[in-house]
N, C-alpha and C. Protein backbone atom coordinates (compact mmCIF):
# COMPACT_ATOMS: atom_id res chain seq x y z
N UNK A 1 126.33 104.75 88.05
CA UNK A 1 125.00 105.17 87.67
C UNK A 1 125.10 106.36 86.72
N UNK A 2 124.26 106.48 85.64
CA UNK A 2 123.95 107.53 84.89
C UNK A 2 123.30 108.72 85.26
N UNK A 3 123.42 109.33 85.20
CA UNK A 3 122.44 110.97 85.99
C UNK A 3 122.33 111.37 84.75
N UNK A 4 121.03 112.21 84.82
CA UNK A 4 120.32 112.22 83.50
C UNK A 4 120.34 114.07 84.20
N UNK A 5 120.34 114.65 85.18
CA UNK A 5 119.91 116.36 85.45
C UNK A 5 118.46 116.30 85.99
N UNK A 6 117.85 116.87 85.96
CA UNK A 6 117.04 118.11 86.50
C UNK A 6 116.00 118.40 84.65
N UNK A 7 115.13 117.62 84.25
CA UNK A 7 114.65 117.48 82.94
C UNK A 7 113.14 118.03 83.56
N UNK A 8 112.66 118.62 82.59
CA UNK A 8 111.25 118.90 82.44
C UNK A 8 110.35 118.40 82.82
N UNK A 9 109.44 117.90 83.66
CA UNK A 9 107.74 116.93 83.03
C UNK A 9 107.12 117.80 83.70
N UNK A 10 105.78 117.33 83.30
CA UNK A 10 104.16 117.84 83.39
C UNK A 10 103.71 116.86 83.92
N UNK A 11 102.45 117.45 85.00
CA UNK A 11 101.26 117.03 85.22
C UNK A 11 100.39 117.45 84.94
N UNK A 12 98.86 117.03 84.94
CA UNK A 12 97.74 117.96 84.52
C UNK A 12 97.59 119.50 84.97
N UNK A 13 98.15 119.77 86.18
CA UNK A 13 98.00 121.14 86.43
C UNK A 13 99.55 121.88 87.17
N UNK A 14 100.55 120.89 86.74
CA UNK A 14 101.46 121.69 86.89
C UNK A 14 102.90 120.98 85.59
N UNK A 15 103.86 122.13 85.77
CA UNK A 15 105.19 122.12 85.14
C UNK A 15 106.49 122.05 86.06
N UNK A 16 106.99 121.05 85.78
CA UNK A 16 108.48 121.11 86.79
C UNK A 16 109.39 121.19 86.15
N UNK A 17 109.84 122.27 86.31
CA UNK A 17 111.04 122.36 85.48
C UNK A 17 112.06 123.14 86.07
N UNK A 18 113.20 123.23 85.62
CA UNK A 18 114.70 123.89 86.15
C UNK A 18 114.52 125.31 86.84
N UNK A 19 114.83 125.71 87.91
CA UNK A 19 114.71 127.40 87.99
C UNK A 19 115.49 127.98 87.05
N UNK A 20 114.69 129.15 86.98
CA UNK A 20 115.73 130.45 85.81
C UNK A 20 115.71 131.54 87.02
N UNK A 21 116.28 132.34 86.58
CA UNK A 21 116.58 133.83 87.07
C UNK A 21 115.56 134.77 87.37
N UNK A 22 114.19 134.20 86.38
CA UNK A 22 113.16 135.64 86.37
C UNK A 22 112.14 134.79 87.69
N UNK A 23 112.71 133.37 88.43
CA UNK A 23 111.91 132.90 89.35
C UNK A 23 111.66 133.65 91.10
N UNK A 24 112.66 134.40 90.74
CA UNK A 24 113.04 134.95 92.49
C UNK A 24 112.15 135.57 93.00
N UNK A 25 110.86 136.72 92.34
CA UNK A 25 109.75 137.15 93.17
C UNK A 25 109.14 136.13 93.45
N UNK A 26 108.81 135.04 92.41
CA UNK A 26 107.54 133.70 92.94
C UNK A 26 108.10 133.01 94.25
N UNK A 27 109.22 133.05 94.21
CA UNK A 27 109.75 132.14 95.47
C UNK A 27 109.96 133.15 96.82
N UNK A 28 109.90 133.95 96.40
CA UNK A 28 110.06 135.07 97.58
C UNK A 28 108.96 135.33 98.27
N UNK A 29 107.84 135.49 97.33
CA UNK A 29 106.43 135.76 97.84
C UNK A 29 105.62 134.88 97.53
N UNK A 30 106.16 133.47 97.57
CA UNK A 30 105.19 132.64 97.76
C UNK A 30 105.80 131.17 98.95
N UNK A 31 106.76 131.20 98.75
CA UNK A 31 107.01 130.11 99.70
C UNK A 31 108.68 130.28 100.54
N UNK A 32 109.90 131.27 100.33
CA UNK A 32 111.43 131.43 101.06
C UNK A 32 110.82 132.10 101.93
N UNK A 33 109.99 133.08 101.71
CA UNK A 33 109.88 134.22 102.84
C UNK A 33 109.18 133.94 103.70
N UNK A 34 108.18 132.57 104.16
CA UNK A 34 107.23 132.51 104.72
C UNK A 34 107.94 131.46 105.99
N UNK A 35 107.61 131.84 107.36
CA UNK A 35 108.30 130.90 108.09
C UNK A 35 107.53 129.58 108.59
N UNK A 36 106.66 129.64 107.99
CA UNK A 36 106.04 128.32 108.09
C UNK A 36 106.27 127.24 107.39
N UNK A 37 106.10 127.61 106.00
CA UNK A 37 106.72 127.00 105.27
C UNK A 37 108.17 126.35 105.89
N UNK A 38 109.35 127.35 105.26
CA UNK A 38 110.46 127.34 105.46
C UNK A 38 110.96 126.39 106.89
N UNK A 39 110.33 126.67 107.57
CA UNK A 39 110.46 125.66 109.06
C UNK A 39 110.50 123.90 109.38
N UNK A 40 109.16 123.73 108.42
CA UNK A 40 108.77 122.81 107.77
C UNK A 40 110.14 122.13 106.99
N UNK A 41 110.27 123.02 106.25
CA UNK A 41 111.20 122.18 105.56
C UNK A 41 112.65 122.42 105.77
N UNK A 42 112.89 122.37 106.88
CA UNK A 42 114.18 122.45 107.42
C UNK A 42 115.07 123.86 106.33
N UNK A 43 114.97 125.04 105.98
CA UNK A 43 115.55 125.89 105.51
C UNK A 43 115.03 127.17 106.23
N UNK A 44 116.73 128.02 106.14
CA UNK A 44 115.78 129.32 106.35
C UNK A 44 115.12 130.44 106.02
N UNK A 45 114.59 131.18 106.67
CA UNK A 45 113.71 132.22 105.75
C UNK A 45 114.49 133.14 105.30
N UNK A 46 113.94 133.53 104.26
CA UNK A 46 114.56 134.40 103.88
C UNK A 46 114.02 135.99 103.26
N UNK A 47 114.61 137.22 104.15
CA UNK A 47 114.19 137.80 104.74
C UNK A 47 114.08 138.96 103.70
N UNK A 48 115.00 138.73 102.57
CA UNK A 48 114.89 140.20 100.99
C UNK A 48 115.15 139.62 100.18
N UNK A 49 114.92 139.48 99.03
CA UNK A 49 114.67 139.75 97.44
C UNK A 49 116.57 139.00 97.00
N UNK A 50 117.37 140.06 97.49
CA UNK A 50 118.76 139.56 97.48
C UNK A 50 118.90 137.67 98.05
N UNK A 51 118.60 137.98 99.22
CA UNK A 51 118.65 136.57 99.49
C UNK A 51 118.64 135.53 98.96
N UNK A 52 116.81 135.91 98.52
CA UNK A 52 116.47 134.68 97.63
C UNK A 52 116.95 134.62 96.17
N UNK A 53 117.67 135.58 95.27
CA UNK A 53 118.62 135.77 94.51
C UNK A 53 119.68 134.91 94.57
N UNK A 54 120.53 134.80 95.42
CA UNK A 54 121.51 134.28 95.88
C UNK A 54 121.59 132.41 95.60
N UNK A 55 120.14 132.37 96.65
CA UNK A 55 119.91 131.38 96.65
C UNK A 55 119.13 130.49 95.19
N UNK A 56 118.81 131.21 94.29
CA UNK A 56 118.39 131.14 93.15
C UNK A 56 119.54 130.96 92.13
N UNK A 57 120.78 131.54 92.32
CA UNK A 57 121.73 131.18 91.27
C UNK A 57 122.66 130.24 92.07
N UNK A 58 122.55 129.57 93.21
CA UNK A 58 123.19 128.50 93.66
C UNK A 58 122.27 127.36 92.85
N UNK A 59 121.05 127.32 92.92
CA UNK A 59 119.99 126.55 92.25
C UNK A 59 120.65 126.22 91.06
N UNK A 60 120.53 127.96 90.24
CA UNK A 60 121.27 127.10 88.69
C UNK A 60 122.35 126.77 88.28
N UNK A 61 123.79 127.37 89.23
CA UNK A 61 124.67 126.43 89.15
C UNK A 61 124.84 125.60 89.29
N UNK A 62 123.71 124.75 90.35
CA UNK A 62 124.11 123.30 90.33
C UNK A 62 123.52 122.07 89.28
N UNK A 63 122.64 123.06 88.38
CA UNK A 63 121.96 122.23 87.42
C UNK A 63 123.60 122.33 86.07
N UNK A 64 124.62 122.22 86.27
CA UNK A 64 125.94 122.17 85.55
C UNK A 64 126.08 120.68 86.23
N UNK A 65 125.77 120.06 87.05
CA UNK A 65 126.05 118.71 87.58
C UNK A 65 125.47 117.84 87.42
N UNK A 66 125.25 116.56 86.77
CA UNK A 66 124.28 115.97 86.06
C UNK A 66 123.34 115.11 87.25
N UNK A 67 124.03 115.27 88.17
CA UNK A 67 123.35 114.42 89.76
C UNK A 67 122.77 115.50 90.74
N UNK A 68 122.46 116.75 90.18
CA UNK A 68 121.79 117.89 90.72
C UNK A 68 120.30 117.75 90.50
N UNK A 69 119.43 117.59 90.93
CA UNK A 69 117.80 117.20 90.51
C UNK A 69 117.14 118.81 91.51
N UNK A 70 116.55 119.81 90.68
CA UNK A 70 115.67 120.21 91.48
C UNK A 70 114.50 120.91 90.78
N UNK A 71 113.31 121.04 90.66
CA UNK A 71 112.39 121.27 90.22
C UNK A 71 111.54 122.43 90.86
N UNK A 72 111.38 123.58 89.71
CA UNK A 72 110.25 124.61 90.17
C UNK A 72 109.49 123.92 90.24
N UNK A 73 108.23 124.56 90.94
CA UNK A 73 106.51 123.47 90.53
C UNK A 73 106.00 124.80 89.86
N UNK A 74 105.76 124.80 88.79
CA UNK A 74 104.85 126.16 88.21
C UNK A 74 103.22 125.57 88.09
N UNK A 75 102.57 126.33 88.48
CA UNK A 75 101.52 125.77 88.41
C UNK A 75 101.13 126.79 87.29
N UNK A 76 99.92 125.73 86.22
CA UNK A 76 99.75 126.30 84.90
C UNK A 76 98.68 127.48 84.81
N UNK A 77 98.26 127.12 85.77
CA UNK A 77 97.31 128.21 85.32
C UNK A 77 97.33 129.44 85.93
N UNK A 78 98.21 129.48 86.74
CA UNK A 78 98.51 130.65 86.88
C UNK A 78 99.96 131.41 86.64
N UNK A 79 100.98 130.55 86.14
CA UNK A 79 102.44 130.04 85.34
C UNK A 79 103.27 130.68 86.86
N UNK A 80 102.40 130.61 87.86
CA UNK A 80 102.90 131.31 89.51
C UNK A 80 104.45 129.95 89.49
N UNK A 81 105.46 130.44 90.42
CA UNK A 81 106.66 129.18 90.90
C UNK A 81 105.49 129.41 92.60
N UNK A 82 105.05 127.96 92.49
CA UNK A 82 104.65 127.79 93.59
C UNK A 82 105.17 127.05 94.41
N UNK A 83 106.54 126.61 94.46
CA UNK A 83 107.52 125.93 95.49
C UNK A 83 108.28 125.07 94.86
N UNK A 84 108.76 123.88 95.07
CA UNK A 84 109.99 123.14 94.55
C UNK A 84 110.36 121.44 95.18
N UNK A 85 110.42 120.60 94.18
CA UNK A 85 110.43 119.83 94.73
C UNK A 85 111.65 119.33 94.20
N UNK A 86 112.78 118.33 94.73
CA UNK A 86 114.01 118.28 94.44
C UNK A 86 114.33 116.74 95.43
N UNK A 87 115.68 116.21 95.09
CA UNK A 87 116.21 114.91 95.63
C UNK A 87 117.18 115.87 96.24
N UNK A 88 117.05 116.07 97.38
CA UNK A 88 117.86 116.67 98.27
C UNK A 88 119.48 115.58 98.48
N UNK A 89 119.09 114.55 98.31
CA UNK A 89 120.24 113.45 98.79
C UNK A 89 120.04 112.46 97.52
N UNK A 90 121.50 111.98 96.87
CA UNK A 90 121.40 111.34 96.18
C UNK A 90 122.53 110.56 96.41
N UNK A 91 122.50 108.95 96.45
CA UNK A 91 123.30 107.76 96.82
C UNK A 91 123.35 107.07 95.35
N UNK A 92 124.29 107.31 94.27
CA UNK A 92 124.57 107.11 93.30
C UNK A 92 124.98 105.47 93.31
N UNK A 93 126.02 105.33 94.57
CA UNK A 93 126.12 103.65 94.37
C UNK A 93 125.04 102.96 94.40
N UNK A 94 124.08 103.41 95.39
CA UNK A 94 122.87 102.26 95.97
C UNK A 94 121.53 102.50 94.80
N UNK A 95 121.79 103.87 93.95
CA UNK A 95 120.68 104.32 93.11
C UNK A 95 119.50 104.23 93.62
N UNK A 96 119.84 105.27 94.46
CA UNK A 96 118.55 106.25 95.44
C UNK A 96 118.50 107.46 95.42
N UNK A 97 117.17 107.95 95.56
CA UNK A 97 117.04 109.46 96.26
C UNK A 97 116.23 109.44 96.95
N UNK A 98 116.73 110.98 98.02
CA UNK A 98 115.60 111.23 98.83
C UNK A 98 114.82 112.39 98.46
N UNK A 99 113.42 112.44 98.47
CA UNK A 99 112.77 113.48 98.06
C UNK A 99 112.60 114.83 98.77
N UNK A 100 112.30 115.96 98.83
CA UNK A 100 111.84 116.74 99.53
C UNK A 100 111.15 117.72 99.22
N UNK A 101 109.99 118.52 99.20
CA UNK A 101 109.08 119.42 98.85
C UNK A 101 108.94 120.17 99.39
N UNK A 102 108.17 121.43 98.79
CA UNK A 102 107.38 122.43 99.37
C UNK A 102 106.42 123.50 98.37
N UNK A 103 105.60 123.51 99.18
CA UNK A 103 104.35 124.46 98.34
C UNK A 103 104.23 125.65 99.38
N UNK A 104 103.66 126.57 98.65
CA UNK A 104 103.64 128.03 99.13
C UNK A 104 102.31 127.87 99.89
N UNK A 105 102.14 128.25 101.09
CA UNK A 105 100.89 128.17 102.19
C UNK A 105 99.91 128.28 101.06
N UNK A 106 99.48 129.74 100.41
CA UNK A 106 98.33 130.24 99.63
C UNK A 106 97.88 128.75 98.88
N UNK A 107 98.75 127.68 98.67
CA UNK A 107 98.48 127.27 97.39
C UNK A 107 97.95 125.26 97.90
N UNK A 108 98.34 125.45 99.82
CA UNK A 108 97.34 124.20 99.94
C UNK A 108 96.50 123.53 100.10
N UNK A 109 96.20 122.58 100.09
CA UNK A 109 94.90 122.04 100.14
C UNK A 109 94.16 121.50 98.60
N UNK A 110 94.99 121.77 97.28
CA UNK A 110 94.63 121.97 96.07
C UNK A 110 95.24 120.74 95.43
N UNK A 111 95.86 119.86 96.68
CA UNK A 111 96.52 118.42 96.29
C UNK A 111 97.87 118.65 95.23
N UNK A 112 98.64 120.21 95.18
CA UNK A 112 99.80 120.36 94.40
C UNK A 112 100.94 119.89 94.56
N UNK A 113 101.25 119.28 96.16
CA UNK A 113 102.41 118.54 96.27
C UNK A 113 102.06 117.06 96.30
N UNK A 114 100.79 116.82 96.04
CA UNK A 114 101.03 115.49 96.13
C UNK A 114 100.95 115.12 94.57
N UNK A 115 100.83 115.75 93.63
CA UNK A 115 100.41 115.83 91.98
C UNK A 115 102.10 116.11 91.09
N UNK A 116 102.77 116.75 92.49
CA UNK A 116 104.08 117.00 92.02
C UNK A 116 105.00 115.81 92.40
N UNK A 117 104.74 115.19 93.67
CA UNK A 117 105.49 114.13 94.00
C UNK A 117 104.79 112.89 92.78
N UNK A 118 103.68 112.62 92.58
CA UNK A 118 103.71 111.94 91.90
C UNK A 118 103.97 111.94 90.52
N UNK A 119 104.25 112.69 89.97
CA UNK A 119 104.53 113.18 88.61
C UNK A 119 106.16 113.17 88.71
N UNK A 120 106.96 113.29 89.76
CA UNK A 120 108.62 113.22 90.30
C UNK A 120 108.53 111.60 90.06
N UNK A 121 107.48 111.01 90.86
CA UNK A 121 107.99 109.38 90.98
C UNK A 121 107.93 108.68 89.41
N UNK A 122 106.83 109.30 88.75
CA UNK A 122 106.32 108.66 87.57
C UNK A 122 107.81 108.79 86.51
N UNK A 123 108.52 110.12 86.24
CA UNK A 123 109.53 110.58 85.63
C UNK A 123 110.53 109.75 86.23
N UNK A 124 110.82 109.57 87.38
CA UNK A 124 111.89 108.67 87.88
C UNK A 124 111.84 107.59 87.14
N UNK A 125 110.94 106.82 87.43
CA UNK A 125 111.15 105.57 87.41
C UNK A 125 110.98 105.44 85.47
N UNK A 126 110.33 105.79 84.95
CA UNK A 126 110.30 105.88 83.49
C UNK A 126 111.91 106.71 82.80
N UNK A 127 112.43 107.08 83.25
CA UNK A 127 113.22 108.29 82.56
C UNK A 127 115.02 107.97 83.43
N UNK A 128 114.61 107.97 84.96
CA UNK A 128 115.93 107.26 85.04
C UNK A 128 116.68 106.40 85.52
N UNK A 129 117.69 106.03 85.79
CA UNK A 129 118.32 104.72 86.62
C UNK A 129 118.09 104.57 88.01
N UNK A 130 116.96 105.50 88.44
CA UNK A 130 117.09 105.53 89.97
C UNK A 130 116.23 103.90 89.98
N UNK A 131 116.54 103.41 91.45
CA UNK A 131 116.03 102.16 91.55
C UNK A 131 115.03 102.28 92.79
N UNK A 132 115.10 103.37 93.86
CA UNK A 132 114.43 103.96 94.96
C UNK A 132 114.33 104.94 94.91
N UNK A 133 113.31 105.62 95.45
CA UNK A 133 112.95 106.95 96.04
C UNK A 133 112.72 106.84 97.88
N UNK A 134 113.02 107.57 98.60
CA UNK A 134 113.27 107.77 99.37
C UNK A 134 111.97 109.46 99.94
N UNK A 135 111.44 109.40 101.22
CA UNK A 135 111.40 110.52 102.32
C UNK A 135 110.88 110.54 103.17
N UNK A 136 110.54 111.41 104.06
CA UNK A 136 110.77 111.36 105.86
C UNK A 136 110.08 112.77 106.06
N UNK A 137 109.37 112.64 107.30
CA UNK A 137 108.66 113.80 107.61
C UNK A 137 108.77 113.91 109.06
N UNK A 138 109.07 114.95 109.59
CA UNK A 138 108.91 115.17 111.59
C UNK A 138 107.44 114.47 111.36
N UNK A 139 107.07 114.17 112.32
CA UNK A 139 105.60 113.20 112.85
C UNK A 139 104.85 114.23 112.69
N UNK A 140 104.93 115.51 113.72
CA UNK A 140 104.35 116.94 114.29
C UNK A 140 103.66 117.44 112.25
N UNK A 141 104.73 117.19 111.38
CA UNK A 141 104.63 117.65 110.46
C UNK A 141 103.48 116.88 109.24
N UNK A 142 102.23 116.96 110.01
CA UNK A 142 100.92 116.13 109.34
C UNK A 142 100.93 116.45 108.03
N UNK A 143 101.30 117.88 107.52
CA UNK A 143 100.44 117.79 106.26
C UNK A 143 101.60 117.38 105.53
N UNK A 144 102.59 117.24 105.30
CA UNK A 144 103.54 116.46 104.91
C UNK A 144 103.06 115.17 104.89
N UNK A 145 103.04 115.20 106.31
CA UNK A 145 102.62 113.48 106.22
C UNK A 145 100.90 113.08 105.41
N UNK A 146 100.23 113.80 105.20
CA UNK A 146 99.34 113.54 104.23
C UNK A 146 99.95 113.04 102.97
N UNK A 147 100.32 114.30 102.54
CA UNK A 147 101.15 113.95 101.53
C UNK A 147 101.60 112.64 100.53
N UNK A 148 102.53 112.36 101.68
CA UNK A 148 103.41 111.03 101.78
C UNK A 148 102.24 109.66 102.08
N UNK A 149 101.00 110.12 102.65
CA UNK A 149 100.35 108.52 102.69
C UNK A 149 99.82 108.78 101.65
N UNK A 150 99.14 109.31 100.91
CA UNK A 150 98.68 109.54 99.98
C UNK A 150 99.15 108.93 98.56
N UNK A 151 100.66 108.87 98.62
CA UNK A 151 101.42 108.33 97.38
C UNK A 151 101.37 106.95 97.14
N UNK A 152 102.25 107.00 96.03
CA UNK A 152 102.78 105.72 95.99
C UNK A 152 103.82 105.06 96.59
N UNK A 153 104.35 105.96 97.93
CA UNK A 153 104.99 105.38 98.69
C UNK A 153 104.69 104.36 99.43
N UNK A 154 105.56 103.34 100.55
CA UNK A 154 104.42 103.25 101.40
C UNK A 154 105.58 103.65 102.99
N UNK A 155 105.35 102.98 104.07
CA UNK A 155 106.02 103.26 105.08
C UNK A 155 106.92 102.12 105.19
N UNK A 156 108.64 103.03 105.66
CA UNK A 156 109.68 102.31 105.92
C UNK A 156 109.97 102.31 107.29
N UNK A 157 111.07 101.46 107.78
CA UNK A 157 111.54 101.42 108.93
C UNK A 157 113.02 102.49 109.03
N UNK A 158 113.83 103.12 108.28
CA UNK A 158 114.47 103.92 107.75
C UNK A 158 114.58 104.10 106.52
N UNK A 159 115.42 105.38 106.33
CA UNK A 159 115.80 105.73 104.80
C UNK A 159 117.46 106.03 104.78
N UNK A 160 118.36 105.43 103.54
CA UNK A 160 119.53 105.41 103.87
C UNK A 160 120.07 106.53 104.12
N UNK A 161 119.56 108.04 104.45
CA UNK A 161 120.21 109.27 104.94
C UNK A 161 120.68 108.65 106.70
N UNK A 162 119.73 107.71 107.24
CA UNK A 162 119.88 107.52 108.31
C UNK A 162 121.02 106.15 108.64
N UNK A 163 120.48 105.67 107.82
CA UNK A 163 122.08 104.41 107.83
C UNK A 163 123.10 104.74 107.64
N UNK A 164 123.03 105.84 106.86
CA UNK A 164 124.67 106.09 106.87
C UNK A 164 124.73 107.62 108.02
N UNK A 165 124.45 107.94 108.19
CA UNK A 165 124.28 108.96 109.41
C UNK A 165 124.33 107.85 110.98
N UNK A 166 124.35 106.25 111.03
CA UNK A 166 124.18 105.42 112.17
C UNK A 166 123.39 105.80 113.11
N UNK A 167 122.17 106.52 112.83
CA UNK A 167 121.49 106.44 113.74
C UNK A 167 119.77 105.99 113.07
N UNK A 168 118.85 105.97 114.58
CA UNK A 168 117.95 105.34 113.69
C UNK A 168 116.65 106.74 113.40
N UNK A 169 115.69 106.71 112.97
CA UNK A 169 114.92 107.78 112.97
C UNK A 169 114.02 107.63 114.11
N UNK A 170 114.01 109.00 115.06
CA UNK A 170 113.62 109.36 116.30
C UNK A 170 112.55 110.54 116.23
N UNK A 171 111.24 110.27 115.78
CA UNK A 171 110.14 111.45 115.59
C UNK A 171 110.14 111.86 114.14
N UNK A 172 110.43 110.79 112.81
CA UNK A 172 110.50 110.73 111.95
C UNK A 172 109.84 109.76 111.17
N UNK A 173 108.83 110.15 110.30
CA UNK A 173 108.35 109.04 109.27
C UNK A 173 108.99 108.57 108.11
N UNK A 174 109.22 107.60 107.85
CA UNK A 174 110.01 107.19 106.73
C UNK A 174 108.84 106.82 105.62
N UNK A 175 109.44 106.95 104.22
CA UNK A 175 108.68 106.05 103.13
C UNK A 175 109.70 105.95 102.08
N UNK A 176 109.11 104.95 101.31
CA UNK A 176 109.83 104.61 99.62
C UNK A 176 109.09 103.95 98.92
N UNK A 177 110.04 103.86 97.55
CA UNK A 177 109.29 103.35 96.22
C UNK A 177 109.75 102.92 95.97
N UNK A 178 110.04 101.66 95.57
CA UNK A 178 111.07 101.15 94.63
C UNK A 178 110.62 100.46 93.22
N UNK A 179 111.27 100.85 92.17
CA UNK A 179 111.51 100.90 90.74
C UNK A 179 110.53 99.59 90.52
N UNK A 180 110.68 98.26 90.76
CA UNK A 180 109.86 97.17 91.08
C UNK A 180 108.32 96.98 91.58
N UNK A 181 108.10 97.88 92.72
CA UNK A 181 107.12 97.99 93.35
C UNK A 181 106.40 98.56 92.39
N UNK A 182 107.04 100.11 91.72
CA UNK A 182 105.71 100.67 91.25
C UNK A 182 105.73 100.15 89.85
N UNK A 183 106.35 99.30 89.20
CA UNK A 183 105.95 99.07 87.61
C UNK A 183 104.56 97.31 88.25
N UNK A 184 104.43 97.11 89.31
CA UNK A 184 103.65 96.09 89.36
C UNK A 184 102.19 96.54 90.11
């Protein structure tokens, strides 16, 4: 498979694009430091400025790897980094990913992760060799799962993080897209 990186697109009210360096207050004080968030999405909080530093130039070193996908969400009108959405897992033989998100508390209800996931699926499937998209939400974890019904996903019986992990998903929602599905 070809890996294309971690490339630019737009939606009407937001920009996804690569983290830089000058991103670390937006992510600090809008969505690493908050433990709700952070809980949610299986990471941890993070508790100073350094931290999320740290964790900010692991970000852009890995955009040196052409199978590294991760996306600020800047939202435009306020050019705020209001969280990040990224293919946490990528299965290069089977040409899949799995998705994963997050928006900064202040900023939901404004439909930004679901404008970002779909603007991720739209770029996929137009732009690169992926053939699936892939993700999964704890049950408990509704507004996620809004989210996710909301798309152009629909609901699976697993996602291959779990086939190849041999087990099956236990208090987990599955969904996908596949390359086929959404051009019809």
């Amino acid at each position: 498979m070809q890996h294309t990186g971690t490339i630019s697109f737009e939606t009407s009210r937001l920009i996804c694009r690569r983290f830089n360096s000058a991103d670390h207050e937006d992510m600090f004080r809008n969505w690493a430091a908050d433990p709700n968030i952070q809980y949610e999405y299986g990471e941890p909080v993070y508790t100073d400025i350094s931290q999320v530093k740290n964790l900010l130039a692991d970000y852009i070193e890995g955009y040196r790897n052409l199978d590294f996908y991760r996306w600020a969400i800047i939202e435009k009108m306020s050019s705020q980094n209001i969280g990040q959405i990224a293919f946490c897992k990528v299965y290069s033989d089977c040409h899949t990913a799995e998705i994963e998100y997050c928006i900064g508390e202040q900023f939901w209800g404004n439909g930004y992760a679901g404008e970002a996931l779909a603007g991720l699926i739209d770029f996929t499937f137009k732009s690169t060799e992926f053939l699936k998209l892939e993700a999964y939400h704890r049950s408990e974890n509704t507004k996620s799962g809004h989210v996710l019904e909301k798309s152009k996903m629909h609901i699976t019986d697993t996602v291959e993080r779990f086939i190849r992990e041999h087990r099956s998903p236990v208090g987990e929602v599955c969904y996908c897209i596949e390359r086929d599905k959404y051009f019809n």
